[in-house]
Each structure stands twice: as structure tokens, then as C-alpha cells.
N, C-alpha and C. Protein backbone atom coordinates (compact mmCIF):
# COMPACT_ATOMS: atom_id res chain seq x y z
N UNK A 1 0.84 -1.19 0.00
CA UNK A 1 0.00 0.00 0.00
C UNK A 1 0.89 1.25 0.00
N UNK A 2 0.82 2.20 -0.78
CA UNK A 2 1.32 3.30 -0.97
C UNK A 2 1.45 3.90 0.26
N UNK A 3 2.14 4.80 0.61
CA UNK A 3 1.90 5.81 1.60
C UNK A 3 0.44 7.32 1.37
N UNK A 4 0.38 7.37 0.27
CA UNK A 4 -0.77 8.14 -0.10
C UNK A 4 -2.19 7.66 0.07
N UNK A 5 -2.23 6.04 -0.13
CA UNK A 5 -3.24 5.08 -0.07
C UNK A 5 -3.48 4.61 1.16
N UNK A 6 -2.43 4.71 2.39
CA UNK A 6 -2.47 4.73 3.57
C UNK A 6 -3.50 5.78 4.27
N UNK A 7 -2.68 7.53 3.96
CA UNK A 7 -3.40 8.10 4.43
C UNK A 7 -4.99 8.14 4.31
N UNK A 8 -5.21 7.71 3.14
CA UNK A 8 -6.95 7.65 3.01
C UNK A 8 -7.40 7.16 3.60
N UNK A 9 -6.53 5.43 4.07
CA UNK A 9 -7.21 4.91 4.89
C UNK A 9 -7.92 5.18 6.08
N UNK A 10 -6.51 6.23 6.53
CA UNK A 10 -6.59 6.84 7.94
C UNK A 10 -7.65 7.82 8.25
N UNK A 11 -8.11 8.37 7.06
CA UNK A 11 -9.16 9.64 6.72
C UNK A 11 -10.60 9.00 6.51
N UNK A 12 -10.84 7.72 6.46
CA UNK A 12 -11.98 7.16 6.81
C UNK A 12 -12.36 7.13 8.22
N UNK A 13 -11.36 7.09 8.76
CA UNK A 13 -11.89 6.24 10.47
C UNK A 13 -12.94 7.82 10.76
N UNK A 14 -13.03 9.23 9.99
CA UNK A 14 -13.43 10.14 10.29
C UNK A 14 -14.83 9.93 10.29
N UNK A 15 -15.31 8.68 9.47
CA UNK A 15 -16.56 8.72 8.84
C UNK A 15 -17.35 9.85 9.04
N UNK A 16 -16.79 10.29 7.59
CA UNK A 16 -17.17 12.03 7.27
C UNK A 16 -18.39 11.56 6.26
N UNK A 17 -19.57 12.40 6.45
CA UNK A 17 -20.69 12.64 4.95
C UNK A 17 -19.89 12.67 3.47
N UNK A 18 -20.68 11.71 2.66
CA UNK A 18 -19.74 12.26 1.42
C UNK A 18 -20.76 13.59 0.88
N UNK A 19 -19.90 13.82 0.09
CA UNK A 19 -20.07 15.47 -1.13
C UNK A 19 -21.71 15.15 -1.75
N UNK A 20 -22.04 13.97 -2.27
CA UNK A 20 -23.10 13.35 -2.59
C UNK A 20 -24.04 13.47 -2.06
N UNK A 21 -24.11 13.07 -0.45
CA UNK A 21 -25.01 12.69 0.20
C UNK A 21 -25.32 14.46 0.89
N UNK A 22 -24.79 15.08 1.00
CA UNK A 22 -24.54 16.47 1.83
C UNK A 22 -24.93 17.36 0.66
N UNK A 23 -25.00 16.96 -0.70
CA UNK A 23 -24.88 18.08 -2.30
C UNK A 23 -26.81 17.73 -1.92
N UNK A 24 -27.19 16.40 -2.09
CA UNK A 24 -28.19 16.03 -2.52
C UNK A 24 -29.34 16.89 -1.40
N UNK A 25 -28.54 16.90 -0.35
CA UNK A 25 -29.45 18.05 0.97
C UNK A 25 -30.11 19.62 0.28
N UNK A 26 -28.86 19.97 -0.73
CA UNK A 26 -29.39 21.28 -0.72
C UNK A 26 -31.04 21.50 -1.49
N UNK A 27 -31.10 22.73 -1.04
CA UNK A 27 -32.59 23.02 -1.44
C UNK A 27 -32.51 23.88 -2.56
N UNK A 28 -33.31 23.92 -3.78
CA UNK A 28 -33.28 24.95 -4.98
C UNK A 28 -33.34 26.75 -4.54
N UNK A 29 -34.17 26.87 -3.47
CA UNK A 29 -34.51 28.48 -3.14
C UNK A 29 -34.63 28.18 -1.55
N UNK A 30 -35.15 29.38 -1.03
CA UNK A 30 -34.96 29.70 0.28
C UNK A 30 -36.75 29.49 0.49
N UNK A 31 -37.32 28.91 1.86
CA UNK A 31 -39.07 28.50 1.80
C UNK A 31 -39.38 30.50 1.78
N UNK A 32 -40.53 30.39 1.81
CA UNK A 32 -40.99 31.29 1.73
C UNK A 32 -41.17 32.40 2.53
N UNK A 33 -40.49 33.73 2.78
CA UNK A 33 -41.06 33.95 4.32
C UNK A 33 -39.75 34.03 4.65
N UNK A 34 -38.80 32.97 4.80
CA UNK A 34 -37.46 33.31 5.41
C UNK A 34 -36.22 33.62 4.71
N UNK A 35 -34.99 34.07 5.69
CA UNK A 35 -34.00 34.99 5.41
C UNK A 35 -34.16 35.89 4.81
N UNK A 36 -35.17 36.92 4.79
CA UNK A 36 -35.42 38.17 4.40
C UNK A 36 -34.38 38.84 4.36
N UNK A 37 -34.10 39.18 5.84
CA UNK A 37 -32.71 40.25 6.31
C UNK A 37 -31.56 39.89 5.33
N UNK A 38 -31.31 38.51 4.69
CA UNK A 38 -29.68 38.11 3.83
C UNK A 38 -30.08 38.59 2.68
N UNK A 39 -31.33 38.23 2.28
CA UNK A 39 -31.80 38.34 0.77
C UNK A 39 -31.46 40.26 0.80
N UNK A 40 -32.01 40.70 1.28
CA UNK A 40 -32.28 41.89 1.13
C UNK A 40 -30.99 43.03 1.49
N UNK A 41 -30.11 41.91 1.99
CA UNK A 41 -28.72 42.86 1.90
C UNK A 41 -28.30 42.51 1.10
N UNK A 42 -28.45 40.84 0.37
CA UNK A 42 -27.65 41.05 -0.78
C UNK A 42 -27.91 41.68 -1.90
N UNK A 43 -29.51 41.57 -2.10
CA UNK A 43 -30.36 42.95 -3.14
C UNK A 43 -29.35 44.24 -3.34
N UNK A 44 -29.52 44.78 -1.59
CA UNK A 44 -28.80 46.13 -1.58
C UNK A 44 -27.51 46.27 -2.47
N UNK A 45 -26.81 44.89 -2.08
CA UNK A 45 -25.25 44.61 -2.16
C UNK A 45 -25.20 44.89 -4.40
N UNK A 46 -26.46 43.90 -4.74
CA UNK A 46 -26.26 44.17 -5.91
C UNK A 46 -26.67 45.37 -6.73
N UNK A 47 -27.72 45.94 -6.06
CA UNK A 47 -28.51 47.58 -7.19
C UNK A 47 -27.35 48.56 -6.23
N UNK A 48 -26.29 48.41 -5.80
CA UNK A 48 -25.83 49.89 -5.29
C UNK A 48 -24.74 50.22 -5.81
N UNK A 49 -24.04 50.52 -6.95
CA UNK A 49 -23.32 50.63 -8.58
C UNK A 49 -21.28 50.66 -7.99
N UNK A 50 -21.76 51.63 -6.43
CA UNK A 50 -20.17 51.77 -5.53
C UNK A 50 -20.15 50.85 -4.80
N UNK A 51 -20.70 49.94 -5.03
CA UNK A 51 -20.50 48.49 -3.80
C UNK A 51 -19.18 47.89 -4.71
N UNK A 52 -18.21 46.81 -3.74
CA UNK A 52 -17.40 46.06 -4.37
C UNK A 52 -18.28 44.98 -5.45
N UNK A 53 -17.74 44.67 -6.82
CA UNK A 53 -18.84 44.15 -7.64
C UNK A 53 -18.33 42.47 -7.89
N UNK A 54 -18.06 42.37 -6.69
CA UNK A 54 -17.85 40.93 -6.49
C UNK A 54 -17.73 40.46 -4.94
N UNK A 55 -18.43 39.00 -4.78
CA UNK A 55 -18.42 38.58 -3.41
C UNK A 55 -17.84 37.45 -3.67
N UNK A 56 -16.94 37.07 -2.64
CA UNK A 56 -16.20 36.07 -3.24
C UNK A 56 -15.07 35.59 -1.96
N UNK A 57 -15.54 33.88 -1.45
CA UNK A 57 -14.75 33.84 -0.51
C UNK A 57 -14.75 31.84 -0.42
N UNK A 58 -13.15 31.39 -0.58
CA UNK A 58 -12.96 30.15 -1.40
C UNK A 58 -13.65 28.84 -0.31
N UNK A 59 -14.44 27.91 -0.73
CA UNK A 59 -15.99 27.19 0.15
C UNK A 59 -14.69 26.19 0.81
N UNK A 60 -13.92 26.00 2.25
CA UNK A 60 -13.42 24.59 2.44
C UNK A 60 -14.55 23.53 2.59
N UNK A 61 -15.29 23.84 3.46
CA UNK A 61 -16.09 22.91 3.66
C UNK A 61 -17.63 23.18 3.56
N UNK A 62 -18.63 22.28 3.77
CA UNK A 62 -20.09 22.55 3.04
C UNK A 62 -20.65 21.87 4.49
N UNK A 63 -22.01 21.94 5.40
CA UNK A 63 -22.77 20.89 5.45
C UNK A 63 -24.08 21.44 5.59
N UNK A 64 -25.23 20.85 5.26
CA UNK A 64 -26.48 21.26 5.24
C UNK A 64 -27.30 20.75 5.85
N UNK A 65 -27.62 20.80 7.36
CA UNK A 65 -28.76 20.38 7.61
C UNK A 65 -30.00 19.86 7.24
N UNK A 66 -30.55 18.60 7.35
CA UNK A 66 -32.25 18.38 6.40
C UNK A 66 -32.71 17.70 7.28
N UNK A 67 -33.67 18.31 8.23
CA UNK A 67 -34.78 17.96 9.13
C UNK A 67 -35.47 16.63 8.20
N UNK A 68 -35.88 15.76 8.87
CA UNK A 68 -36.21 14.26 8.61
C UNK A 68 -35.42 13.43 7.92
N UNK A 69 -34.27 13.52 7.47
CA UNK A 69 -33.16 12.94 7.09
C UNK A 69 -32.01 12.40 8.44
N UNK A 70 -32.59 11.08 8.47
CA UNK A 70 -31.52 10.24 10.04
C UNK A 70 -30.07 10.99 10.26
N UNK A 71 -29.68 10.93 8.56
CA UNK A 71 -28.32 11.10 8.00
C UNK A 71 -27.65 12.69 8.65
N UNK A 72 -28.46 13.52 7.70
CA UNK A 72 -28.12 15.13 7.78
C UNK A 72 -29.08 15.96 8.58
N UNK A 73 -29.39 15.25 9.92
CA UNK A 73 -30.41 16.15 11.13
C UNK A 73 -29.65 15.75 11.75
N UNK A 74 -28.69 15.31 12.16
CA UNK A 74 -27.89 14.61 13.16
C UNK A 74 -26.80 15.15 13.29
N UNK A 75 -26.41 15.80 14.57
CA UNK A 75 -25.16 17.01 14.69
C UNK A 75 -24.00 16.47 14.40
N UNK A 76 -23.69 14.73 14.94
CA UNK A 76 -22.82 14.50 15.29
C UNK A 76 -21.53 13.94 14.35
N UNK A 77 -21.94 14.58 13.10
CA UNK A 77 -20.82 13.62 11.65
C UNK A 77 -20.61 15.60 11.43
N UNK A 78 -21.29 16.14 12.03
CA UNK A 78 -20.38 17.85 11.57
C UNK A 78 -19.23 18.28 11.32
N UNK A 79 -18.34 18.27 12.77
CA UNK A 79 -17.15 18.66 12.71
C UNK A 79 -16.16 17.14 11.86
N UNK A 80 -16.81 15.98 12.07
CA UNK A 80 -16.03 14.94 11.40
C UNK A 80 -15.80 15.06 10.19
N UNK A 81 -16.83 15.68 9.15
CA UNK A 81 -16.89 15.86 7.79
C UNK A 81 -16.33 17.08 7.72
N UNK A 82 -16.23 18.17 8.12
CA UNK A 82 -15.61 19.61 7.78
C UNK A 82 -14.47 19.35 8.00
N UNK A 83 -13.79 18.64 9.01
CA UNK A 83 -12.31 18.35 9.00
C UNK A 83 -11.16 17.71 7.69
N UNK A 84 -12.70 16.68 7.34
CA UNK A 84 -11.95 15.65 6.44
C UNK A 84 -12.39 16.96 5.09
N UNK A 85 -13.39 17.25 4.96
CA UNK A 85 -13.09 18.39 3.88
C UNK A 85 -11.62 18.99 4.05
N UNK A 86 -11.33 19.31 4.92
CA UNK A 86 -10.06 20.02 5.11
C UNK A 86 -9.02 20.19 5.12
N UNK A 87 -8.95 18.63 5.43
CA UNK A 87 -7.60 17.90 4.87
C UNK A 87 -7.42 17.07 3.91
N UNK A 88 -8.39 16.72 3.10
CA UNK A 88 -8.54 16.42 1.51
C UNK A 88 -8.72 17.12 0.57
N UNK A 89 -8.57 18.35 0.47
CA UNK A 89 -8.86 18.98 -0.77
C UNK A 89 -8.66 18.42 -2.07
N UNK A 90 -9.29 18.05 -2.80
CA UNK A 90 -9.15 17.68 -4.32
C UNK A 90 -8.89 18.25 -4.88
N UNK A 91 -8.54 19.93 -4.85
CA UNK A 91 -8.34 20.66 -5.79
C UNK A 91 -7.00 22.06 -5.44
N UNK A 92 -6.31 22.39 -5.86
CA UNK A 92 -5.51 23.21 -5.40
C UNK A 92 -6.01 24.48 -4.77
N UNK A 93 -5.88 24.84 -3.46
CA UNK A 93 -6.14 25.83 -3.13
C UNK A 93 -5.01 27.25 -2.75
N UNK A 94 -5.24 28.29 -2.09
CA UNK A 94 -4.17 29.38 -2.22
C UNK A 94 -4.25 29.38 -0.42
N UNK A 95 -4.83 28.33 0.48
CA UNK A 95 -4.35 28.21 1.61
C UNK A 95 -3.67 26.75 2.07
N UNK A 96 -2.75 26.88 0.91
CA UNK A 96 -2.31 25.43 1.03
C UNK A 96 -1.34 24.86 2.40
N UNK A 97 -1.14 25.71 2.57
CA UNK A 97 0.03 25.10 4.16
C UNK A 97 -0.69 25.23 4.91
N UNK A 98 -1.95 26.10 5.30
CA UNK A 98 -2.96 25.68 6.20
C UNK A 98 -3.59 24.19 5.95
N UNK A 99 -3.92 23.63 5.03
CA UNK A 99 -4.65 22.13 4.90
C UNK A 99 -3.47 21.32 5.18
N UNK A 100 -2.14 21.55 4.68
CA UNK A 100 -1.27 20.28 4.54
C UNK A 100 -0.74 20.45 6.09
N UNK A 101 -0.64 21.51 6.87
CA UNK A 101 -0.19 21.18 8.44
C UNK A 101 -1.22 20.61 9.04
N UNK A 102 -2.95 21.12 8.99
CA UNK A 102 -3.76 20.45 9.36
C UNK A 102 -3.91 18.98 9.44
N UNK A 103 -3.66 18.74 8.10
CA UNK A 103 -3.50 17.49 7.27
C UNK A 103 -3.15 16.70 8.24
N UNK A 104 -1.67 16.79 8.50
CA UNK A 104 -0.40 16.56 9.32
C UNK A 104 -0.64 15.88 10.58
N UNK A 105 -1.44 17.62 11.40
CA UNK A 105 -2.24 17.15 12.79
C UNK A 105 -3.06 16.44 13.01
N UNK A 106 -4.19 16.30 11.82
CA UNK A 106 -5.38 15.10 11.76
C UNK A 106 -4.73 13.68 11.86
N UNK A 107 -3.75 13.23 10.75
CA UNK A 107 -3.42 12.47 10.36
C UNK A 107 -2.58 11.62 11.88
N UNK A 108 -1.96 12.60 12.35
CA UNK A 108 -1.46 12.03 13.69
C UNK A 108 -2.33 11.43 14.77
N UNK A 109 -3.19 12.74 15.39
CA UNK A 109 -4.67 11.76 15.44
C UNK A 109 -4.84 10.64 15.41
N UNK A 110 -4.97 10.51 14.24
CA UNK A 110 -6.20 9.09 13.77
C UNK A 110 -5.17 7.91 13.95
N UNK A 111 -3.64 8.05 13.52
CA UNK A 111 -2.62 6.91 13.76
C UNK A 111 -2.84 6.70 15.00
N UNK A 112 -2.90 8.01 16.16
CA UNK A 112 -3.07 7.15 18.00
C UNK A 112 -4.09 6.23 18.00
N UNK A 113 -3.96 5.65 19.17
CA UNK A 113 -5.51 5.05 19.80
C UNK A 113 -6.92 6.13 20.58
N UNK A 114 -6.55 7.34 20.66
CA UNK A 114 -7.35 7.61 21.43
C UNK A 114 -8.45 8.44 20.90
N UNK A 115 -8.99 8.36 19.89
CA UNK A 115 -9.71 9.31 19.01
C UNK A 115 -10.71 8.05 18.69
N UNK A 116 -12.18 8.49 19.20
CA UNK A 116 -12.93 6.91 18.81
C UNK A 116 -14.42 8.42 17.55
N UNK A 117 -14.20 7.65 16.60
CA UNK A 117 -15.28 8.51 15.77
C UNK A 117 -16.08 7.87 15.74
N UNK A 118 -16.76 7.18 16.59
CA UNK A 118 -17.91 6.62 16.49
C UNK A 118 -18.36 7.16 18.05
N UNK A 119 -18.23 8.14 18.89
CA UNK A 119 -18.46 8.70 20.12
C UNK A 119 -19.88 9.65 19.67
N UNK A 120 -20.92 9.76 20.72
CA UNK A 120 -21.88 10.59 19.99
C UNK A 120 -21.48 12.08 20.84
N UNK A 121 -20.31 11.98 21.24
CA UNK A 121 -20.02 13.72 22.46
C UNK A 121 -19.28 14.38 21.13
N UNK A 122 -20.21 15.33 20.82
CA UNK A 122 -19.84 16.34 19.85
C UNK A 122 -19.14 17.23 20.27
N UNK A 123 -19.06 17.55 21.71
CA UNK A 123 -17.82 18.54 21.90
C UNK A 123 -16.57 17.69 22.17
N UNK A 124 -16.08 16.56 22.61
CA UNK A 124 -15.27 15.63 22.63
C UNK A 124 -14.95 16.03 21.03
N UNK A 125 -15.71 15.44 20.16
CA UNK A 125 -15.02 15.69 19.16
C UNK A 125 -14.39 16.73 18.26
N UNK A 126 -15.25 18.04 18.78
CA UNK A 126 -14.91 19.54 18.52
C UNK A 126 -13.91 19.54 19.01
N UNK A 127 -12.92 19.52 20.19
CA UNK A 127 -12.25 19.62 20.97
C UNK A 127 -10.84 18.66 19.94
N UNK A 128 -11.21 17.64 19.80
CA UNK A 128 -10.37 17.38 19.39
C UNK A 128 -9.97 17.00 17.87
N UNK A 129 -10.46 17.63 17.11
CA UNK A 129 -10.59 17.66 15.71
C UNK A 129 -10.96 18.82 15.39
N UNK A 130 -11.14 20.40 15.95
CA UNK A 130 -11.53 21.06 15.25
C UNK A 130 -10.04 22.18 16.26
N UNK A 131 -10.56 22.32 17.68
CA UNK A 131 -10.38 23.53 19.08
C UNK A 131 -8.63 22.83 18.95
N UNK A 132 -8.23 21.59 19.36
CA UNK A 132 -6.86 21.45 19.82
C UNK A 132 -5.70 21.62 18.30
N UNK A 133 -6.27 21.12 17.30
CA UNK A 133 -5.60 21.34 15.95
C UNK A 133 -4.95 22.73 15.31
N UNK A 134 -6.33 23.73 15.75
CA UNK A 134 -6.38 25.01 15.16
C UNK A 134 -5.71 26.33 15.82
N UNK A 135 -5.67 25.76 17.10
CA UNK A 135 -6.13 27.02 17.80
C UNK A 135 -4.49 27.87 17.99
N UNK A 136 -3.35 26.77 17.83
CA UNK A 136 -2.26 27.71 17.19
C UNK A 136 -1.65 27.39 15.94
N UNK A 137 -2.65 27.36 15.08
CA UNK A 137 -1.95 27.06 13.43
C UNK A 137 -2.13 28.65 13.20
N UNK A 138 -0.94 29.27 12.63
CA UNK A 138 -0.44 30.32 12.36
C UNK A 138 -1.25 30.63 10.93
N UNK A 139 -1.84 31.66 9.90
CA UNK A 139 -2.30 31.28 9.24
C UNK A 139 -2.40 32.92 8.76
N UNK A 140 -2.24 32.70 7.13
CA UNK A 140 -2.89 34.42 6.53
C UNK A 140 -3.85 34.40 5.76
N UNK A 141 -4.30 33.23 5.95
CA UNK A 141 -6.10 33.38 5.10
C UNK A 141 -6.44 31.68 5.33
N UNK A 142 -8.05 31.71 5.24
CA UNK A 142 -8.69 29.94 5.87
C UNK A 142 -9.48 30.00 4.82
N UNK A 143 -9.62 29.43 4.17
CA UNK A 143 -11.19 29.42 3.17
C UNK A 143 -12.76 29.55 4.19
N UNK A 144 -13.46 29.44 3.57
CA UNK A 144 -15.01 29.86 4.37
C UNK A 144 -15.59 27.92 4.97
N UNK A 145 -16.08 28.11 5.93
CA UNK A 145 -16.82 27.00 6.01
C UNK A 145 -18.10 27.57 6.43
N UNK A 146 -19.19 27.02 5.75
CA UNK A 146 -20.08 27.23 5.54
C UNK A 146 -21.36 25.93 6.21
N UNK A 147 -22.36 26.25 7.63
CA UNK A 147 -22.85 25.18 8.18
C UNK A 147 -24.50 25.78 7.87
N UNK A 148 -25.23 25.44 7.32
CA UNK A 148 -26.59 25.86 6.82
C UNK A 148 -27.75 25.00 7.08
N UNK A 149 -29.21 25.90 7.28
CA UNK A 149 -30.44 25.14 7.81
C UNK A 149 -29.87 24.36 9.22
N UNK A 150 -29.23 25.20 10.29
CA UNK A 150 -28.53 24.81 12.07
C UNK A 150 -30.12 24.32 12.35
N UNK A 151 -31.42 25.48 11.82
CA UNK A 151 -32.72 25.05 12.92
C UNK A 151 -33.16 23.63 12.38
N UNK A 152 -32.42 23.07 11.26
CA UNK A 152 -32.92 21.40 11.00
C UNK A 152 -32.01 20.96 11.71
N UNK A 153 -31.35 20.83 12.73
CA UNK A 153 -30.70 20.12 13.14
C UNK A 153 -31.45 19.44 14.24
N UNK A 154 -31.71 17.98 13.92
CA UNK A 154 -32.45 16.68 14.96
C UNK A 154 -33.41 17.64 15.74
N UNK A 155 -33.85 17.38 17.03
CA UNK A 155 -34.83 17.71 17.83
C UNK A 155 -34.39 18.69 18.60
N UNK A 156 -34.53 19.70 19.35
CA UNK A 156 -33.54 21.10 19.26
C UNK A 156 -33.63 20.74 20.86
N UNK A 157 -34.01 19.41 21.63
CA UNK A 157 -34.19 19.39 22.94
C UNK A 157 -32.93 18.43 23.06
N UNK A 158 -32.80 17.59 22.02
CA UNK A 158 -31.56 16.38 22.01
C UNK A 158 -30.38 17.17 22.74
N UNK A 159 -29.77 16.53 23.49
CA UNK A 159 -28.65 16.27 24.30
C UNK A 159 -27.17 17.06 23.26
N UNK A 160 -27.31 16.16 21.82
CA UNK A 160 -26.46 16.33 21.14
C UNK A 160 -26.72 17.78 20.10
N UNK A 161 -27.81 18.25 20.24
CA UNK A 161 -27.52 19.83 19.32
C UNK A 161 -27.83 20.45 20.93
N UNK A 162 -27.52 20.36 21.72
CA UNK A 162 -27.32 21.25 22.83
C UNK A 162 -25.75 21.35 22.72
N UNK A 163 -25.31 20.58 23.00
CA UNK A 163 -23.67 19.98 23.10
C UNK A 163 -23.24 20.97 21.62
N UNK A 164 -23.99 20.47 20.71
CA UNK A 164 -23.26 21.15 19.17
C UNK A 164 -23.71 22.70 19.02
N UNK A 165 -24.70 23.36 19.54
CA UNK A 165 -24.12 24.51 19.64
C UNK A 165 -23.49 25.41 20.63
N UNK A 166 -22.49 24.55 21.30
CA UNK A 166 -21.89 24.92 22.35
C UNK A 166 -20.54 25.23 21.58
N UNK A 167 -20.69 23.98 20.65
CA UNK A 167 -19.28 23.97 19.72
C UNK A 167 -19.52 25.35 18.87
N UNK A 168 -20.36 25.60 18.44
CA UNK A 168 -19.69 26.98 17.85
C UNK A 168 -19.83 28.45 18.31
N UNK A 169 -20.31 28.42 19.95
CA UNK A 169 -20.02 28.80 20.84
C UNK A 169 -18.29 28.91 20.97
N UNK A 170 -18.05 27.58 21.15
CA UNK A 170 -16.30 27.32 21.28
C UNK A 170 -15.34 27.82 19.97
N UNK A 171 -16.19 27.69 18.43
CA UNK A 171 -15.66 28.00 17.50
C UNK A 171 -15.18 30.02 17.41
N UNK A 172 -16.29 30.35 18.49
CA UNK A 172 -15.87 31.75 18.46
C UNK A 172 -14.75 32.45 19.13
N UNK A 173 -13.88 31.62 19.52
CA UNK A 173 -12.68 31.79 20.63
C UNK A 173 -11.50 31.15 19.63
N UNK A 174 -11.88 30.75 18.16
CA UNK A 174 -10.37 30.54 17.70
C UNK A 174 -10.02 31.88 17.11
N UNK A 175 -8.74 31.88 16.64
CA UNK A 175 -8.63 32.51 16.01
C UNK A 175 -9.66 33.49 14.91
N UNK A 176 -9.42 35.00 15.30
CA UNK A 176 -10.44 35.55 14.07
C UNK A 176 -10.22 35.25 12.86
N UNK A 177 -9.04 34.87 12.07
CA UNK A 177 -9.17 34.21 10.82
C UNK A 177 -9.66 33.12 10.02
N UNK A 178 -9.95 32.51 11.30
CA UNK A 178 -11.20 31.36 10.79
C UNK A 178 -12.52 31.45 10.80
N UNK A 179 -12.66 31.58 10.13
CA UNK A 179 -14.31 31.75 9.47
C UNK A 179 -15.55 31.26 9.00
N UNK A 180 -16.40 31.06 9.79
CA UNK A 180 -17.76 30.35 10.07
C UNK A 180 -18.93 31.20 9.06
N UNK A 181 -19.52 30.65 8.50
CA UNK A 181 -20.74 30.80 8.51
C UNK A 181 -21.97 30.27 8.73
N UNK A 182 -22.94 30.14 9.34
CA UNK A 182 -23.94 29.92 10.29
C UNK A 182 -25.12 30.24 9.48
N UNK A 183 -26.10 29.20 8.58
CA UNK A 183 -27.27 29.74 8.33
C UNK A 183 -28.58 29.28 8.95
N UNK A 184 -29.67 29.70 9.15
CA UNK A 184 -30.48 29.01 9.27
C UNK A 184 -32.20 30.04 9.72
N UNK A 185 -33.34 29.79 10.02
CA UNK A 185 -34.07 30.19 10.34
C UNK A 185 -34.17 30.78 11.50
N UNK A 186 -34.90 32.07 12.12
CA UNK A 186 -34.72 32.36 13.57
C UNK A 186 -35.67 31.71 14.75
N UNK A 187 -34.95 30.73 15.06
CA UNK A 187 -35.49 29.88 16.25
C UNK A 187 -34.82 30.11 17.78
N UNK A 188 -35.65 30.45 18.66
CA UNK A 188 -35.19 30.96 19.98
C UNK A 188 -34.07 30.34 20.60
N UNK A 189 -34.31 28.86 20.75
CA UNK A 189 -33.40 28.43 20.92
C UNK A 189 -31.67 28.15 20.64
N UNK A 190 -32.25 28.83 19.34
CA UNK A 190 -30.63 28.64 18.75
C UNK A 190 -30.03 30.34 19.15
N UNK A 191 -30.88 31.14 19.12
CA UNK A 191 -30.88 33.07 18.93
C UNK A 191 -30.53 33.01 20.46
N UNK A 192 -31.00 32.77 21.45
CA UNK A 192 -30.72 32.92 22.70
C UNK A 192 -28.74 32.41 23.01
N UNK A 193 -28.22 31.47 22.77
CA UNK A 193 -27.76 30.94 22.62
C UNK A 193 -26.14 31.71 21.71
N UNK A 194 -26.68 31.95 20.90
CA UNK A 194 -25.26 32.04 19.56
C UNK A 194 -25.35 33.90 19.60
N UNK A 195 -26.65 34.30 19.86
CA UNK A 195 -26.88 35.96 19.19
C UNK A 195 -25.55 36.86 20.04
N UNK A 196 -25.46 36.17 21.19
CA UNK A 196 -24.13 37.57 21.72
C UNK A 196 -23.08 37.46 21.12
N UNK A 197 -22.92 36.07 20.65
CA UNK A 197 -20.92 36.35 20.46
C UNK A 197 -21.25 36.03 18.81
N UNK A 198 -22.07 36.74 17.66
CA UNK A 198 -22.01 36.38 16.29
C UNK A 198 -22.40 37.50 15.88
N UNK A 199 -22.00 37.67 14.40
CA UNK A 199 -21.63 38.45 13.48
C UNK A 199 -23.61 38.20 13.13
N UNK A 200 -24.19 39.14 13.15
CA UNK A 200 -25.72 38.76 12.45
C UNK A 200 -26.05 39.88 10.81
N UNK A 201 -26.65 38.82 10.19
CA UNK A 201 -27.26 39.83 9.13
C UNK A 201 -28.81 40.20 8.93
């Protein structure tokens, strides 16, 4: 086995969502009624002639929430799949020594014994796949990760999206160059919760 064919191996034990199963989540338009406030800044963003005439910020990772889906309502394959986005890139990017040290740190990881990805403690795994990796990787630009439809996430009383939005609670203490985006409908529970320490539109 190659040494390249190795690491893949090692990048399974993440059992991350594939691109497929996470692409097939998205929705054609926004339901009816919601994200007004985004739509309508980006309106602004486009009829105002002195705005910058491009938005533009490179996607590392994707995941999309879909209420009644076992698969993608379920907090706990989140940070597992954004990681492995992260350290697989398929395609050349312009934050490349950020993925390949990441890479590096994941990869060490998964060779120990003590990393079980089949644990349902989503901050256990934030902690150690997202908070201990990052939090001194030196860095002059991160691509965007992008986590959308948060209010489909499982039953908003579950144990485990309590726990998971604690994690990006925790995500707001890395470094400011890493960069979250957060979509979803305004549900109290999540607004009570995330509204002090986030960027809102």
C-alpha cells in the first residue's frame, strides 16, 4: 500500500458525509417567508453601482442540515466531515500550508488510539478535531466553512444539538481568521444561545 493510499485509509476512520449525500441536501430556493434580512442585503449589495462588484470567498467545507433525514439532522458527523473536507482537498487551493499542516495534525490523530469517531459527544469531538488542531496554526487566510439550515438540526431538545451549539459557541474563541458561517431560520433556541458572540445579518 502506498503511503498516499495509507493516508486515506486513515481519513476514513473520520466517517465524514460524502459530497453526494450532503450536495443532494441542498434546497433549490430559500421556503418562503425566510432569510429576508440576507436576501435583502444582498439585493442592496447588488442595485448599489459603488459596492465592491464581487463577493467572493474560497468554500473549504459545506454541510447542510435536512430535518427528517436520520443522515443530515444529526449534529454529530459535523465537525467529522468539515475536518476531512479540510484535509482532503481535491483541488488546489491558495491556503495550502494551512490544509497540509492540518493534514499533518489530523493524520497524527487518527494513527493514535485515542480518538474513537464513532463517540456521539460532539464537543469531545470539537475539541479534538476542530479547538486542539487550530487554535495555534499560524495562518494568513482559511477558506469559508459554511454550516446551513442549524434550525434542522435533529430535535432542538436532544442532548447532542445542545452539546453542538456549544461547539460553535467554542468555535468563536479561535482565532479571528477562521471563518464560520452559520445559516439558518430564527429559532429561539438557537438566537438565545449564539446571538451575543455572532456576526448577524
Amino acid at each position: 500500500m502506498t503511503y498516499m493510499a495509507q493516508e486515506k485509509e486513515y481519513l476514513k476512520r473520520l466517517q465524514a458525509i460524502p459530497d453526494e449525500v450532503r450536495g443532494g441536501a441542498r434546497v433549490v430556493s430559500c421556503m418562503a417567508g425566510t432569510r429576508r434580512d440576507i436576501l435583502d442585503t444582498v439585493t442592496a449589495w447588488l442595485q448599489n453601482p459603488d459596492a465592491q462588484n464581487i463577493l467572493w470567498g474560497e468554500l473549504g467545507s459545506f454541510y447542510v442540515f435536512k430535518q427528517g433525514n436520520a443522515t443530515l439532522a444529526d449534529p454529530v458527523a459535523v465537525w467529522r466531515t468539515i475536518v476531512h473536507d479540510l484535509v482532503d482537498m481535491p483541488f488546489p487551493s491558495r491556503h495550502e500550508h494551512f490544509h497540509v499542516e492540518l493534514r499533518r495534525r489530523i493524520l497524527t490523530l487518527l494513527q493514535g488510539s485515542t480518538f474513537d469517531a464513532g463517540s456521539r459527544d460532539v464537543e469531545a469531538q470539537f475539541e479534538a478535531l476542530i479547538q486542539e488542531p487550530m487554535k495555534d496554526l499560524g495562518v494568513s487566510g482559511f477558506p469559508v466553512i459554511v454550516i446551513d439550515a442549524l434550525d434542522e438540526c435533529g430535535t432542538q431538545s436532544q442532548l447532542e444539538f445542545q452539546m453542538f451549539l456549544r461547539t460553535l459557541v467554542s468555535w468563536s474563541r479561535l482565532p479571528r481568521g477562521f471563518r464560520l458561517v452559520v445559516t439558518g431560520r430564527n429559532v429561539h433556541s438557537i438566537e438565545e444561545k449564539l446571538v451575543p458572540m455572532l456576526v448577524s445579518t
